[in-house]
Protein backbone atom coordinates (compact mmCIF):
# COMPACT_ATOMS: atom_id res chain seq x y z
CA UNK A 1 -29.31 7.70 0.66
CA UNK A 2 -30.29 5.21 -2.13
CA UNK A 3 -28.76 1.80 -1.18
CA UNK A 4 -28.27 -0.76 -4.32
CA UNK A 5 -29.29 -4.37 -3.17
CA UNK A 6 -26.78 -7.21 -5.04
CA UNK A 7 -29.66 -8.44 -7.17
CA UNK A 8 -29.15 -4.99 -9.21
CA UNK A 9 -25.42 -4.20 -8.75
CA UNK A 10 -23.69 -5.53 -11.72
CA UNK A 11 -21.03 -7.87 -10.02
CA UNK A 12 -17.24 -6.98 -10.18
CA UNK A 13 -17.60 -4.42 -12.62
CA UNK A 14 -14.45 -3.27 -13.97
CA UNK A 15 -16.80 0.07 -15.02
CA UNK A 16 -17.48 0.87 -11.62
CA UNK A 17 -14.25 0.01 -9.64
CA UNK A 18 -11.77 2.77 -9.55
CA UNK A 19 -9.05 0.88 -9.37
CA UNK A 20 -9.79 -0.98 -12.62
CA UNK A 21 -11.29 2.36 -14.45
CA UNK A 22 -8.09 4.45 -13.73
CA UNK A 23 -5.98 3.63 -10.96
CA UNK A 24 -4.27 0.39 -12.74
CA UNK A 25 -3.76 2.54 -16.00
CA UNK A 26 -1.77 4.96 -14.23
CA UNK A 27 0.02 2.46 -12.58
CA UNK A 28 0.75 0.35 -15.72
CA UNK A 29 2.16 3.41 -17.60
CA UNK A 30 4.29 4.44 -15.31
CA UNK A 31 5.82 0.32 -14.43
CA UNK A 32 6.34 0.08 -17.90
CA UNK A 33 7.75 3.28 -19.16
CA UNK A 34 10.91 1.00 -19.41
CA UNK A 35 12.05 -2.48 -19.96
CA UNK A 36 11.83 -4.75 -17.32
CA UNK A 37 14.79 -7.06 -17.29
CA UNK A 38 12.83 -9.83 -14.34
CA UNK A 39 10.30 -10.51 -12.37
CA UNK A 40 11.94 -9.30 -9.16
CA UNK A 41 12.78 -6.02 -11.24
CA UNK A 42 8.94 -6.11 -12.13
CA UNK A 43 7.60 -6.48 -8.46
CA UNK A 44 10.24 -3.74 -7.09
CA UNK A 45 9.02 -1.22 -9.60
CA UNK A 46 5.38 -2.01 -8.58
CA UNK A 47 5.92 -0.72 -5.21
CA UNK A 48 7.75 2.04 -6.28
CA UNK A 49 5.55 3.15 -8.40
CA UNK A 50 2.37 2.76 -6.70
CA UNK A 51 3.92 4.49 -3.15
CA UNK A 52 4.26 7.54 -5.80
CA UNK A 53 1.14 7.73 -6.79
CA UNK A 54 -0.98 10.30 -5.46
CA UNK A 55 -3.74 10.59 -3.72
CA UNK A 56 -5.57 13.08 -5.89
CA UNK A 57 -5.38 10.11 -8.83
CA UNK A 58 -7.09 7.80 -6.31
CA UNK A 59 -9.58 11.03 -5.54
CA UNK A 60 -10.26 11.66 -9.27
CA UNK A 61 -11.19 8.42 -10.00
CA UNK A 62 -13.33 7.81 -6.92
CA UNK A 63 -15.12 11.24 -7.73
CA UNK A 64 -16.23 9.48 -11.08
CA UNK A 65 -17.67 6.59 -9.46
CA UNK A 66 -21.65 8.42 -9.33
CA UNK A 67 -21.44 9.41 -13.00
CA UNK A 68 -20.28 5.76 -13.78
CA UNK A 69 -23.20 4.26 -11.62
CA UNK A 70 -25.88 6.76 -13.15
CA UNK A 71 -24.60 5.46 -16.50
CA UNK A 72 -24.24 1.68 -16.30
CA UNK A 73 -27.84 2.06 -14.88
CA UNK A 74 -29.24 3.88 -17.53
CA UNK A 75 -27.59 0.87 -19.70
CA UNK A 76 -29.70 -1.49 -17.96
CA UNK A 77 -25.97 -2.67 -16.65
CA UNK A 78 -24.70 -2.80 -20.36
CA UNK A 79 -21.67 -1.12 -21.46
CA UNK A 80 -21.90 2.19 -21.15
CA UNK A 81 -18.31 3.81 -21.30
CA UNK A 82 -18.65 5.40 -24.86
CA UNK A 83 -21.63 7.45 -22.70
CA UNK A 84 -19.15 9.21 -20.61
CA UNK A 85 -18.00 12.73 -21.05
């Protein structure tokens, strides 16, 4: 197992966080398919929406997370996302 020390892992990376790569996308689609009419309106559909996503999102996007790290180091930590397939 290769472990990254934090003087080479690029910190907080939107790249290389699934939640930021994919997760939120998904998420922000699907809040704002509609109008929102309020805040309170906004926060209820965020829960909604996020209890219904599923897990095999959350699995696809982790399963990226290797190709994503073998990229942004090849970049010397640049961006790298027009590299991926």
């Amino acid at each position: 197992m290769i472990f990254i020390t934090s003087a080479v892992w690029p910190p907080n990376s939107p790249d290389l966080n699934a939640i930021d790569y994919t997760v939120w996308s998904v998420l922000q689609e699907r809040v704002y398919r509609t109008k929102i009419s309020d805040v309170d309106e906004l926060k209820r559909r965020i829960i909604s929406k996020w209890a219904a996503v599923r897990h095999t999102v959350i699995d696809s996007a982790v399963s990226q997370w290797r190709q994503r790290l073998r990229a942004c180091v090849r970049a010397g930590g640049g961006h790298f996302e027009h590299t991926l397939k």
